[in-house]
PDB file of N, CA and C in Angstrom:
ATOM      1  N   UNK A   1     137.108  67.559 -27.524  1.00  0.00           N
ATOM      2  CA  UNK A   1     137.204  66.155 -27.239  1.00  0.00           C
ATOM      3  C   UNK A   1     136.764  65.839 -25.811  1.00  0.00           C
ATOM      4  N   UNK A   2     137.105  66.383 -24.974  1.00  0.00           N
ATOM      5  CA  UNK A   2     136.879  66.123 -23.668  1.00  0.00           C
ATOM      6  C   UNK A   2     135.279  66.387 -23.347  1.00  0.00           C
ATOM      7  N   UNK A   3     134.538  67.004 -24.136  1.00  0.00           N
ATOM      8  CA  UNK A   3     133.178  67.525 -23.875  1.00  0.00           C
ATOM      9  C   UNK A   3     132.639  66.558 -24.007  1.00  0.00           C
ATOM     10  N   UNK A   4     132.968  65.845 -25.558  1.00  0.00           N
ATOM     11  CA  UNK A   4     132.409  64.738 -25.925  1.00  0.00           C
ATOM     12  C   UNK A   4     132.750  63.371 -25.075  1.00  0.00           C
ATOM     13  N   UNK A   5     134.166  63.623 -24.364  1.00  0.00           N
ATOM     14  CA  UNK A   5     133.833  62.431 -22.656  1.00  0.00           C
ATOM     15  C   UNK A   5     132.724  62.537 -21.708  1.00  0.00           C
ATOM     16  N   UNK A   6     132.917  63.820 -21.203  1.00  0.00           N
ATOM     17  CA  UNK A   6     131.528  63.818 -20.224  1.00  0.00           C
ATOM     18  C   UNK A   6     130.798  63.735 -20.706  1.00  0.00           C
ATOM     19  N   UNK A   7     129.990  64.109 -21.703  1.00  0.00           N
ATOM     20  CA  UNK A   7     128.691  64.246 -22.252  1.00  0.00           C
ATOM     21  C   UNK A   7     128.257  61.986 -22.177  1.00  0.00           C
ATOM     22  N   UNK A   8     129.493  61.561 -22.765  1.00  0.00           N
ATOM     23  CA  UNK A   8     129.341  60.041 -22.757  1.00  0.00           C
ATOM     24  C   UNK A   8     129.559  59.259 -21.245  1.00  0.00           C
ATOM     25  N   UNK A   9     130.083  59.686 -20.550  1.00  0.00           N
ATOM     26  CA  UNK A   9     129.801  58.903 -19.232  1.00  0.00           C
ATOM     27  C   UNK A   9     129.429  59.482 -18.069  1.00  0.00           C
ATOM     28  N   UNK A  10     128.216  61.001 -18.613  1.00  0.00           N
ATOM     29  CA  UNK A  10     126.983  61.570 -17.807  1.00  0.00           C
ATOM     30  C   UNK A  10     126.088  60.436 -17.463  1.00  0.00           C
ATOM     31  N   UNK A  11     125.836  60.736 -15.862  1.00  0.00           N
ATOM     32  CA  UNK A  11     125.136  59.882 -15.717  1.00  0.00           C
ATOM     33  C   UNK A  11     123.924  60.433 -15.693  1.00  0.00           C
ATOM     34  N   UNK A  12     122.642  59.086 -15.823  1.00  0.00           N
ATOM     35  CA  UNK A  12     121.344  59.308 -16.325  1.00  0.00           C
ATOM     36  C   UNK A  12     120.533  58.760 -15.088  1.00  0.00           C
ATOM     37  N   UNK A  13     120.789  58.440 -14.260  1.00  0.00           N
ATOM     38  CA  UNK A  13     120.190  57.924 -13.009  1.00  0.00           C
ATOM     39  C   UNK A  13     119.357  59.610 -12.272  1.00  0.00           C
ATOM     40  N   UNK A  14     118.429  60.076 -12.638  1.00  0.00           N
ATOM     41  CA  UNK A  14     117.753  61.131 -12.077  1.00  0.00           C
ATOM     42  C   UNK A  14     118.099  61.384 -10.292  1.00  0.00           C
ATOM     43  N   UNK A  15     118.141  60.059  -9.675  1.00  0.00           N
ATOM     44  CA  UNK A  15     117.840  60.236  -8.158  1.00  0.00           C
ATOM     45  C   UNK A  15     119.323  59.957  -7.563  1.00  0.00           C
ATOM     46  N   UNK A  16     120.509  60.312  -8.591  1.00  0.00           N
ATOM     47  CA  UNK A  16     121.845  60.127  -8.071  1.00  0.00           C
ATOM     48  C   UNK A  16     122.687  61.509  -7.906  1.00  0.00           C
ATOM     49  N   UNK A  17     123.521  61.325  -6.494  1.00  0.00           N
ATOM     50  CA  UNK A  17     124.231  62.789  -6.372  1.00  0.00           C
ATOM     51  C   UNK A  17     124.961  62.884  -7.656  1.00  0.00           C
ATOM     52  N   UNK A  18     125.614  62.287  -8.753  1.00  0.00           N
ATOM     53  CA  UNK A  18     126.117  62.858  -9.846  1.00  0.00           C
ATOM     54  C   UNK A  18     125.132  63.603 -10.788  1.00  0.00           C
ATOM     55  N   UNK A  19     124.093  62.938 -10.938  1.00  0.00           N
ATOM     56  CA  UNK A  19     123.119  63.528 -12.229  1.00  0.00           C
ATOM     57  C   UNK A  19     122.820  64.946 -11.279  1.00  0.00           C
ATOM     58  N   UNK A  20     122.794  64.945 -10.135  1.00  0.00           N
ATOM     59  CA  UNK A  20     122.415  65.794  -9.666  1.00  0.00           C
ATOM     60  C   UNK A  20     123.143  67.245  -9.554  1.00  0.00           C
ATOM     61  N   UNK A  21     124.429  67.487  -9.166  1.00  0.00           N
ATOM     62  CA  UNK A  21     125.472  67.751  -9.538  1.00  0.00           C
ATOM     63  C   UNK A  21     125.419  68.398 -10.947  1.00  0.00           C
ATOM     64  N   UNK A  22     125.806  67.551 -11.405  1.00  0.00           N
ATOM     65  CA  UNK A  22     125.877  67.669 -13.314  1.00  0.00           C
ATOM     66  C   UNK A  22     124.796  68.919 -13.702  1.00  0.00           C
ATOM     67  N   UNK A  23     123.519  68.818 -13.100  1.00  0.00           N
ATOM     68  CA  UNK A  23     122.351  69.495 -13.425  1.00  0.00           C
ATOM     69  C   UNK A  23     122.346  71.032 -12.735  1.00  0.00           C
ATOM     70  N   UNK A  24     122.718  71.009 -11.686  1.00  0.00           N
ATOM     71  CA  UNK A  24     123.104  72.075 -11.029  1.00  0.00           C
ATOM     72  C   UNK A  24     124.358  72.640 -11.689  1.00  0.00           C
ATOM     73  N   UNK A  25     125.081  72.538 -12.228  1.00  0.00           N
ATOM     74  CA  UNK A  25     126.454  72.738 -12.797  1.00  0.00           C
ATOM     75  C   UNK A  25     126.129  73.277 -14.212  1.00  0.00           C
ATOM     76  N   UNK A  26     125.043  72.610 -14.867  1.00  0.00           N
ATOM     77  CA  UNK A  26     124.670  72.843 -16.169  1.00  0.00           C
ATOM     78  C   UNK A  26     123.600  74.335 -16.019  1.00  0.00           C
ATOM     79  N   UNK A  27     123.169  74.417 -14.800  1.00  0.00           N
ATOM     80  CA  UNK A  27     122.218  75.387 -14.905  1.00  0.00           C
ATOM     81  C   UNK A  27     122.740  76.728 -13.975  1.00  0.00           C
ATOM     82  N   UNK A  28     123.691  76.666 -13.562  1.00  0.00           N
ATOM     83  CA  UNK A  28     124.886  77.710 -13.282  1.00  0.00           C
ATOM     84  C   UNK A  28     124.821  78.578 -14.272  1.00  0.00           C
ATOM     85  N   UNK A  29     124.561  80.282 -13.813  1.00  0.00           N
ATOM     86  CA  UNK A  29     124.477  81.337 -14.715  1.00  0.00           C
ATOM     87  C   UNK A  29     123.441  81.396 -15.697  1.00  0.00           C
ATOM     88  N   UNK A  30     122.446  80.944 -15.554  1.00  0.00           N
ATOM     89  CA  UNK A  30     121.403  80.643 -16.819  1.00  0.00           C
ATOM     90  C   UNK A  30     120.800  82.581 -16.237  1.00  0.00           C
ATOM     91  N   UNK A  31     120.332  83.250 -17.210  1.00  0.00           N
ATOM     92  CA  UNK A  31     119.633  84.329 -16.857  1.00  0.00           C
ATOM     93  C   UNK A  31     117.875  83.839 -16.386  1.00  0.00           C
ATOM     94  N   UNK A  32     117.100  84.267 -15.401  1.00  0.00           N
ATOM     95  CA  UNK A  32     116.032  84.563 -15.126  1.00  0.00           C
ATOM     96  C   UNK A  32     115.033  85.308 -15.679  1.00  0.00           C
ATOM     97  N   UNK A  33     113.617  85.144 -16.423  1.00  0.00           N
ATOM     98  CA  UNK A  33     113.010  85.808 -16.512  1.00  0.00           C
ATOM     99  C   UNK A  33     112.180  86.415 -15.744  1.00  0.00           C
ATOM    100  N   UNK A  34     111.287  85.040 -15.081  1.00  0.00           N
ATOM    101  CA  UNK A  34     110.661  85.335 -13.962  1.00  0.00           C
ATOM    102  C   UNK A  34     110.315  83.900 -12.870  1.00  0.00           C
ATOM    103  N   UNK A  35     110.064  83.599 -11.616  1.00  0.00           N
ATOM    104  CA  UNK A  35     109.773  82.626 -10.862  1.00  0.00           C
ATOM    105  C   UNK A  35     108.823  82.493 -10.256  1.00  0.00           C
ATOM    106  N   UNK A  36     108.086  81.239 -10.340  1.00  0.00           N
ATOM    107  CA  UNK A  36     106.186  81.116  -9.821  1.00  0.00           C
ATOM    108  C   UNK A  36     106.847  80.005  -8.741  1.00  0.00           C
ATOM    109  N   UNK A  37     105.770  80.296  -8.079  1.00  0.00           N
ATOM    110  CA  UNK A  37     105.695  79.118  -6.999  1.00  0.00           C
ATOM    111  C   UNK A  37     104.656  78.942  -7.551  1.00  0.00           C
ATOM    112  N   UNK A  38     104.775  76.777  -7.430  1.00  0.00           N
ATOM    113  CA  UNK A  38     103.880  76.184  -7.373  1.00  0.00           C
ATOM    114  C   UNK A  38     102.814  75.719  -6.059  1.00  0.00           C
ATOM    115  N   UNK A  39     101.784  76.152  -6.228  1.00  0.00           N
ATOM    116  CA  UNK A  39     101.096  75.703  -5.015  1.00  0.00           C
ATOM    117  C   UNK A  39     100.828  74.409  -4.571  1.00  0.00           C
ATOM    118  N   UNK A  40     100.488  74.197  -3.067  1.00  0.00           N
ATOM    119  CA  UNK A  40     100.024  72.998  -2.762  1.00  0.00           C
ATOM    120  C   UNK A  40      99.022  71.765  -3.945  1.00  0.00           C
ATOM    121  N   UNK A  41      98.563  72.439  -4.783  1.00  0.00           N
ATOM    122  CA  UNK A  41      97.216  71.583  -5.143  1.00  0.00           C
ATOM    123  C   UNK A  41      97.864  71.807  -6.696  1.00  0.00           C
ATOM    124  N   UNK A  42      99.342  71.895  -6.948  1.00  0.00           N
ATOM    125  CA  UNK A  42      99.345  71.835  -8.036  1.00  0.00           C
ATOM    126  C   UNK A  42      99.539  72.769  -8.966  1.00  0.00           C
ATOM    127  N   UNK A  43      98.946  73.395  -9.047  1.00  0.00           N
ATOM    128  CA  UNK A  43      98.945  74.762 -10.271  1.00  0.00           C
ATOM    129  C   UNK A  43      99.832  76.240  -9.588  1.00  0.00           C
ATOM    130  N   UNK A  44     100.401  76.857 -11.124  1.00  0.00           N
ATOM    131  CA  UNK A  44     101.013  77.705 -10.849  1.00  0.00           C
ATOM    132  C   UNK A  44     100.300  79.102 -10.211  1.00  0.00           C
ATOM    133  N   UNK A  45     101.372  79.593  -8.907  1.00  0.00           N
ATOM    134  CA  UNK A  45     100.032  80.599  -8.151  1.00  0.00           C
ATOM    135  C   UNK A  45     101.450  81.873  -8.347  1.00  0.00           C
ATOM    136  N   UNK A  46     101.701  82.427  -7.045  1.00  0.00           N
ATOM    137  CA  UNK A  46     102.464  84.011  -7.492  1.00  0.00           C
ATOM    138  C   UNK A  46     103.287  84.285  -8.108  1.00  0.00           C
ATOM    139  N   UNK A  47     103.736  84.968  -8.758  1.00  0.00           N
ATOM    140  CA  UNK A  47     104.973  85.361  -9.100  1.00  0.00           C
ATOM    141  C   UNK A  47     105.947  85.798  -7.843  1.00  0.00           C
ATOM    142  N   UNK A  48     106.861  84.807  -7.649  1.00  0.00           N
ATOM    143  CA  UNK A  48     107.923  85.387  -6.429  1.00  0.00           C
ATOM    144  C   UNK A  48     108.918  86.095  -6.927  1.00  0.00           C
ATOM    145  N   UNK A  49     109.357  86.076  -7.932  1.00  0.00           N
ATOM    146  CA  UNK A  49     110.203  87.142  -8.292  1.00  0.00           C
ATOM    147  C   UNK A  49     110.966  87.176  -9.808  1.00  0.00           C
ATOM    148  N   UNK A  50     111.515  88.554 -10.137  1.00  0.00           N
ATOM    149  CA  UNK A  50     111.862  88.823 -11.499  1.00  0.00           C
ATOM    150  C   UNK A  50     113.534  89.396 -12.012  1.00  0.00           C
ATOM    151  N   UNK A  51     113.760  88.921 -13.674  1.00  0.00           N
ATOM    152  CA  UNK A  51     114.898  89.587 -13.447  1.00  0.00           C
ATOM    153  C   UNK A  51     116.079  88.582 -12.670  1.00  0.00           C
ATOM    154  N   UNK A  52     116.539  87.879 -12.242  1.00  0.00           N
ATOM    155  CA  UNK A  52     117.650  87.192 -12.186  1.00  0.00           C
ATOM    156  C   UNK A  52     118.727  86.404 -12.523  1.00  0.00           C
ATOM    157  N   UNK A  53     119.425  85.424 -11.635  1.00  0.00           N
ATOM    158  CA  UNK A  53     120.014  84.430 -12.210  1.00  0.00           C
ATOM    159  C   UNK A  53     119.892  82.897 -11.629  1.00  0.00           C
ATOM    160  N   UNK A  54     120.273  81.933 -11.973  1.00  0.00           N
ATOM    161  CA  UNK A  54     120.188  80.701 -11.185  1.00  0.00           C
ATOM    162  C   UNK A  54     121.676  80.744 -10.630  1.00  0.00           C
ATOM    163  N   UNK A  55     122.033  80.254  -9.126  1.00  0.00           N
ATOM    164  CA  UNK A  55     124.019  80.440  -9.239  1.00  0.00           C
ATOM    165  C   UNK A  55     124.117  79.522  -8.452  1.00  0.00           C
ATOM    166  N   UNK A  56     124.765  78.648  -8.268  1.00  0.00           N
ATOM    167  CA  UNK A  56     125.219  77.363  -8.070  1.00  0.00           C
ATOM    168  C   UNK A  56     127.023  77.566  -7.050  1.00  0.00           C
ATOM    169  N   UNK A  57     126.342  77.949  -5.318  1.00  0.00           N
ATOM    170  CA  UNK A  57     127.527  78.364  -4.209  1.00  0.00           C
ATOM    171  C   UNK A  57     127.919  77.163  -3.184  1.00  0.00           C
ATOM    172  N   UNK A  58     128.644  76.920  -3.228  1.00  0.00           N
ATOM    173  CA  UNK A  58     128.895  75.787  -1.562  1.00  0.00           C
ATOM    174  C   UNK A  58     128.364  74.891  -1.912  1.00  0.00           C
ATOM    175  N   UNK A  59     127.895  74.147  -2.977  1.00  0.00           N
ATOM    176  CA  UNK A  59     127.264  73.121  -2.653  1.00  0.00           C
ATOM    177  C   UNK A  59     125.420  73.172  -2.425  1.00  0.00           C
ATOM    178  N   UNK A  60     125.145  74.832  -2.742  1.00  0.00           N
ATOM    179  CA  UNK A  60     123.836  75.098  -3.092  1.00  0.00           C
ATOM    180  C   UNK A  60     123.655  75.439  -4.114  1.00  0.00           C
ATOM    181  N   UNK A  61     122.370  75.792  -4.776  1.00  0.00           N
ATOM    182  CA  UNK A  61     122.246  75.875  -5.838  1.00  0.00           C
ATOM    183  C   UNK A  61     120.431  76.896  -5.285  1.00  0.00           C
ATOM    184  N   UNK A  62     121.194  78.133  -5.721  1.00  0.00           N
ATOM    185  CA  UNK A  62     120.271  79.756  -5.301  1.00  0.00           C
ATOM    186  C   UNK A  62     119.986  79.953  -6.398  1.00  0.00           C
ATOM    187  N   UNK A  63     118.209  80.473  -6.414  1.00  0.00           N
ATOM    188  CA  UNK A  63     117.509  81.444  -6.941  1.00  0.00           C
ATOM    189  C   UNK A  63     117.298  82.580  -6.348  1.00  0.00           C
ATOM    190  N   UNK A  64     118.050  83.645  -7.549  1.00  0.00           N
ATOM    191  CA  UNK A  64     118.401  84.993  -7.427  1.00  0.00           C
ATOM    192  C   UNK A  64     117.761  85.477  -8.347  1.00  0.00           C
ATOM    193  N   UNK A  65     116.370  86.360  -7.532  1.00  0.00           N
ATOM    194  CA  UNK A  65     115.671  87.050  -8.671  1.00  0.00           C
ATOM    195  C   UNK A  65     114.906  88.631  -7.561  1.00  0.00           C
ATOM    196  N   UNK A  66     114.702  89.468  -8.300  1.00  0.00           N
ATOM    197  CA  UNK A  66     114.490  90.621  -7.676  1.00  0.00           C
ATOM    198  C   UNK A  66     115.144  91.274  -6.616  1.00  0.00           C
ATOM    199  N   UNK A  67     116.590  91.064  -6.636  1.00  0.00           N
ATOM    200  CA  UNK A  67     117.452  91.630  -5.841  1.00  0.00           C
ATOM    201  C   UNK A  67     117.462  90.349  -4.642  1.00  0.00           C
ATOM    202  N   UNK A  68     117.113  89.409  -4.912  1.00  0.00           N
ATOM    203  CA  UNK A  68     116.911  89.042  -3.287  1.00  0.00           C
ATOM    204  C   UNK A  68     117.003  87.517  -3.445  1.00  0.00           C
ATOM    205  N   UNK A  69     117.643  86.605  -2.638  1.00  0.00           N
ATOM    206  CA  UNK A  69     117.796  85.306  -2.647  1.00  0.00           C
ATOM    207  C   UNK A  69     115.777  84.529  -2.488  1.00  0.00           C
ATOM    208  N   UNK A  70     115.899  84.227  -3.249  1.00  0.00           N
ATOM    209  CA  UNK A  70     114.422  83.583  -3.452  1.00  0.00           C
ATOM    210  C   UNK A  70     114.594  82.300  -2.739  1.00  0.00           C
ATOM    211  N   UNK A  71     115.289  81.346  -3.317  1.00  0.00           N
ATOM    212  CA  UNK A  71     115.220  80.085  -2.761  1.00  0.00           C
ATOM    213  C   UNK A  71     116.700  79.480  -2.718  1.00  0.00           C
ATOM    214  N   UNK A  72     116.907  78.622  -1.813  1.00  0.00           N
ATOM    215  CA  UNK A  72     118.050  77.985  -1.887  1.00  0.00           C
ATOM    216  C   UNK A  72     117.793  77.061  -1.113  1.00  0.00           C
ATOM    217  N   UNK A  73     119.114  75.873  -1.633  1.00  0.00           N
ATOM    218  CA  UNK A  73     118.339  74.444  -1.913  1.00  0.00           C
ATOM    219  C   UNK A  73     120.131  73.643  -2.123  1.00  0.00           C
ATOM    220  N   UNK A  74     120.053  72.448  -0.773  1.00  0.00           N
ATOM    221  CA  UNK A  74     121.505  71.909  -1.002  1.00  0.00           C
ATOM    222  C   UNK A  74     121.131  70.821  -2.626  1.00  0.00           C
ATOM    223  N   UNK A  75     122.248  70.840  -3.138  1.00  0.00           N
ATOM    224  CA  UNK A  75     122.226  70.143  -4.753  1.00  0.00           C
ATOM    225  C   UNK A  75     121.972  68.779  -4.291  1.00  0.00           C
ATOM    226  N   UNK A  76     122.394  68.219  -3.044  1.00  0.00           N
ATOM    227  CA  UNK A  76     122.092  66.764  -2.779  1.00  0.00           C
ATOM    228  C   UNK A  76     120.485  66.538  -2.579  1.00  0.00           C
ATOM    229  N   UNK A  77     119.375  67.422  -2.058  1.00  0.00           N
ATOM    230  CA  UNK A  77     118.327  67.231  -1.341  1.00  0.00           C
ATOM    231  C   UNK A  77     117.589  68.045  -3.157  1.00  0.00           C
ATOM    232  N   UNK A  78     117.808  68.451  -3.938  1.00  0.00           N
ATOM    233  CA  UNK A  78     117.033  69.512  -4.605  1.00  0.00           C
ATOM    234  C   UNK A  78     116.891  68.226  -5.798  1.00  0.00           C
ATOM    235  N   UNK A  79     115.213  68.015  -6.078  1.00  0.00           N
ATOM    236  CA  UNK A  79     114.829  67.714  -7.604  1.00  0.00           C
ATOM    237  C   UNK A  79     114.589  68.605  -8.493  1.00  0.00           C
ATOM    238  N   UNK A  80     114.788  68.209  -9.424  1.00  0.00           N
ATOM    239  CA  UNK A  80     114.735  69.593 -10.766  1.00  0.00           C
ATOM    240  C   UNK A  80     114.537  68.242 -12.320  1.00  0.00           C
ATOM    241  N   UNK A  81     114.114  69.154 -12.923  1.00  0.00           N
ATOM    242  CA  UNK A  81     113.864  68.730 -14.527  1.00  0.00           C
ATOM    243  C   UNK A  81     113.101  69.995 -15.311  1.00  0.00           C
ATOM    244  N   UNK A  82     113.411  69.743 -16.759  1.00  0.00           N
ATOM    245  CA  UNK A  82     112.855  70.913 -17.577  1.00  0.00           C
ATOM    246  C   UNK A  82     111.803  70.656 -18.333  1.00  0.00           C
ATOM    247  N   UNK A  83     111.362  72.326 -18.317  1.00  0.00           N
ATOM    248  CA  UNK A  83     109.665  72.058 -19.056  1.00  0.00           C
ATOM    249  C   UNK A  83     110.335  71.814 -20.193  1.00  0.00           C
ATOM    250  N   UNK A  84     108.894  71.405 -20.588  1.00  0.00           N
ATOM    251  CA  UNK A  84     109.062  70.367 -22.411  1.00  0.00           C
ATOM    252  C   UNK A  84     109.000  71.346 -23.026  1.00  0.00           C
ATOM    253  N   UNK A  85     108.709  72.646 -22.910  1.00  0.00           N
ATOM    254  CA  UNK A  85     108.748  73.801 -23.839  1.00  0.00           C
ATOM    255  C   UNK A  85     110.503  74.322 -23.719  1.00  0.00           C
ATOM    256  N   UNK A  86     111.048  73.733 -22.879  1.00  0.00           N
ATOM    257  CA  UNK A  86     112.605  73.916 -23.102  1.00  0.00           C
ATOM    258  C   UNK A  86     112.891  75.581 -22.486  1.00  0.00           C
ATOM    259  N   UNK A  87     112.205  75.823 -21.909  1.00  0.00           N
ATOM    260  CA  UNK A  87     112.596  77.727 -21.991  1.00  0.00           C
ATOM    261  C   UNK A  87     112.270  77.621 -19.999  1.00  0.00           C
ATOM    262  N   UNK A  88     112.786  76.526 -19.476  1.00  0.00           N
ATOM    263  CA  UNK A  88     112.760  76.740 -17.854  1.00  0.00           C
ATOM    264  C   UNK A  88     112.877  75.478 -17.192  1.00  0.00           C
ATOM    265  N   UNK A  89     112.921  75.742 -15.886  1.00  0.00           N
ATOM    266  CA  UNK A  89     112.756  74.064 -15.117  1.00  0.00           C
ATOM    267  C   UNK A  89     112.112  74.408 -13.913  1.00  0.00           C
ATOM    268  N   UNK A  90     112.138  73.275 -13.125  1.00  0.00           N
ATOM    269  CA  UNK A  90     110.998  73.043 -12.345  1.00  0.00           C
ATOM    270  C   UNK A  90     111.759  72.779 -11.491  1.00  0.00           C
ATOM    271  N   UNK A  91     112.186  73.271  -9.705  1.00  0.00           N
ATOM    272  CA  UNK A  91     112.943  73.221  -9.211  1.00  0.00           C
ATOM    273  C   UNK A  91     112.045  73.209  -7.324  1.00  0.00           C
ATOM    274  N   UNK A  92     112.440  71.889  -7.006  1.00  0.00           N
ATOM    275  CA  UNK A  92     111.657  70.823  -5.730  1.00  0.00           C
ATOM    276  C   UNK A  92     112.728  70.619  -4.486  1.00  0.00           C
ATOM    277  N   UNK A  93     112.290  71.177  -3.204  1.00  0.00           N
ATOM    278  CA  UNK A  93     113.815  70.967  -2.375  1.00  0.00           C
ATOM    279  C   UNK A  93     113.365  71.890  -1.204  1.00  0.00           C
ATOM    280  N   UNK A  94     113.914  71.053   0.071  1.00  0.00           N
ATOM    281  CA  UNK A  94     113.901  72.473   1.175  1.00  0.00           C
ATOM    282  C   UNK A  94     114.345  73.581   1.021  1.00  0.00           C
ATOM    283  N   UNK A  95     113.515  74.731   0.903  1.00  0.00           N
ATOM    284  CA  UNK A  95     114.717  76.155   0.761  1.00  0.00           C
ATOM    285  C   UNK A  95     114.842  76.295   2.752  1.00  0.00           C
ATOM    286  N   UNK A  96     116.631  76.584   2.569  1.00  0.00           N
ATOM    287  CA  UNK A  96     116.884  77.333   3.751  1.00  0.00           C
ATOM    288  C   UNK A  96     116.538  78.212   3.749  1.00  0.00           C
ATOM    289  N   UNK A  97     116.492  79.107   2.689  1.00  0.00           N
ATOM    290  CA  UNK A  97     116.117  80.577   2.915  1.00  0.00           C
ATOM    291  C   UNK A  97     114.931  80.523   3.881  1.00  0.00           C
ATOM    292  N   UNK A  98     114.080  80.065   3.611  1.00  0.00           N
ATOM    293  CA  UNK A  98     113.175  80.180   4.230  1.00  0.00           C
ATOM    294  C   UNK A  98     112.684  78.801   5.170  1.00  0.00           C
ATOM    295  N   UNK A  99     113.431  78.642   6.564  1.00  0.00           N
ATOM    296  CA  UNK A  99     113.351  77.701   7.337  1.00  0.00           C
ATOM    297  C   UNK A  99     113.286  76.068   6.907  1.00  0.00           C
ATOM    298  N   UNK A 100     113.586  76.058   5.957  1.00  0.00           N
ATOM    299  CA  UNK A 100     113.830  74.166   5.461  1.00  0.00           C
ATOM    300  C   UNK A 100     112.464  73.796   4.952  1.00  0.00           C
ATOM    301  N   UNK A 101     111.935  74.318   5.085  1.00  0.00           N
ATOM    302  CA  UNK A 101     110.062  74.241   4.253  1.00  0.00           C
ATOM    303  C   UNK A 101     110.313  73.317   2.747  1.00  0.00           C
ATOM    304  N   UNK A 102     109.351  73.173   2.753  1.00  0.00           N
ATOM    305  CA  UNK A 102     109.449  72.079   0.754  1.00  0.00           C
ATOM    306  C   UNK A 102     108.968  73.090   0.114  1.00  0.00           C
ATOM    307  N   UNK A 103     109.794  73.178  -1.073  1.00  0.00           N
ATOM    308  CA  UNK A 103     109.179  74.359  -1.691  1.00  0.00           C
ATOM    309  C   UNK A 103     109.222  73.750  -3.131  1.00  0.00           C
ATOM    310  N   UNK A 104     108.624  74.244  -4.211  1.00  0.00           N
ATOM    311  CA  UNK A 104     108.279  73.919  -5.530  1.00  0.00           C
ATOM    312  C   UNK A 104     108.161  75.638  -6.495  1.00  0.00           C
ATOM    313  N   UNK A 105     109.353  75.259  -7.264  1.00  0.00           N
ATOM    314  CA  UNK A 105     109.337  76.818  -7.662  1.00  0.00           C
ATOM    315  C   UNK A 105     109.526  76.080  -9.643  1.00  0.00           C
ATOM    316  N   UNK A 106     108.889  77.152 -10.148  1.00  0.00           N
ATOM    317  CA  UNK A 106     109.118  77.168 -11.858  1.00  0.00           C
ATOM    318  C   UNK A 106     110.001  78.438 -11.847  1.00  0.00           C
ATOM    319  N   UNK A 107     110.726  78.274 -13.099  1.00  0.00           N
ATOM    320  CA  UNK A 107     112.102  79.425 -13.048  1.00  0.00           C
ATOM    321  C   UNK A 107     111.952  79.271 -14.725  1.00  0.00           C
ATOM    322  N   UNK A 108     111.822  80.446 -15.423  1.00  0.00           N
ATOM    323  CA  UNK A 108     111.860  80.583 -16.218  1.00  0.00           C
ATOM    324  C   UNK A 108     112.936  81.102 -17.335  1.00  0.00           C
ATOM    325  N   UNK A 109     113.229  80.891 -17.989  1.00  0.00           N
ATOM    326  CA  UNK A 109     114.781  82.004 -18.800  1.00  0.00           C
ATOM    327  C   UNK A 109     114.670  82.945 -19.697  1.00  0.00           C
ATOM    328  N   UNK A 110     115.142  83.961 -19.922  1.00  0.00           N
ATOM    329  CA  UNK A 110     115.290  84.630 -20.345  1.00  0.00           C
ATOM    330  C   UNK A 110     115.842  84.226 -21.883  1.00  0.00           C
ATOM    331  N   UNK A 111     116.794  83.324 -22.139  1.00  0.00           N
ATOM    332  CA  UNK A 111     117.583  82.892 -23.145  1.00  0.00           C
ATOM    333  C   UNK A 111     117.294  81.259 -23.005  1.00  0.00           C
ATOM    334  N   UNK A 112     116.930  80.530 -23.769  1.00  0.00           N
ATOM    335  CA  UNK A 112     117.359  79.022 -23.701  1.00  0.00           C
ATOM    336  C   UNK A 112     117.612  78.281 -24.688  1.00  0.00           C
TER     337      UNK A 112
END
């Protein structure tokens, strides 16, 4: 019963700290297959890393793949949405990890 509350007064506003939240919360523990950075001009370029998880700490929300914190990204500043093939998302946001830079990463799953 209670699932079926939140699920009804989730909010749908994309550019709000709740949807935002909610999305990060929903994608807590998802397994990793593998993660591309997207390049400047658009298209998918390296593989940054394999094998992980997505985990959702403090109020961040880390990509953990090849032993090693890939990206991390506060849940207030991070855009995200999922490919239409349903099997990953698309994840937009300063990583601290790596000096506050804009970064654009695809994250793929293992299970979806």
């Amino acid at each position: 019963m209670f699932k079926f509350i939140k699920v009804w007064t989730k909010s749908k506003n994309e550019k709000s700290a709740r949807y935002r939240r909610d999305f990060a919360t929903e994608l807590d523990g998802k397994p990793i297959r593998y993660v591309v950075e997207r390049t400047e001009d658009g298209r998918e370029g390296n593989i940054v890393g394999r094998e992980g998880a997505l985990i959702l700490r403090e109020g961040n929300l880390l990509v953990f793949a090849s032993n090693e914190v890939v990206f991390r990204c506060p849940v207030e500043s991070l855009a995200a949405w999922r490919l239409l093939s349903g099997d990953g998302v698309v994840l937009t946001g300063p990583d601290i990890e790596h000096g506050g830079v804009e970064r654009s990463l695809i994250v793929h799953f293992t299970k979806y």
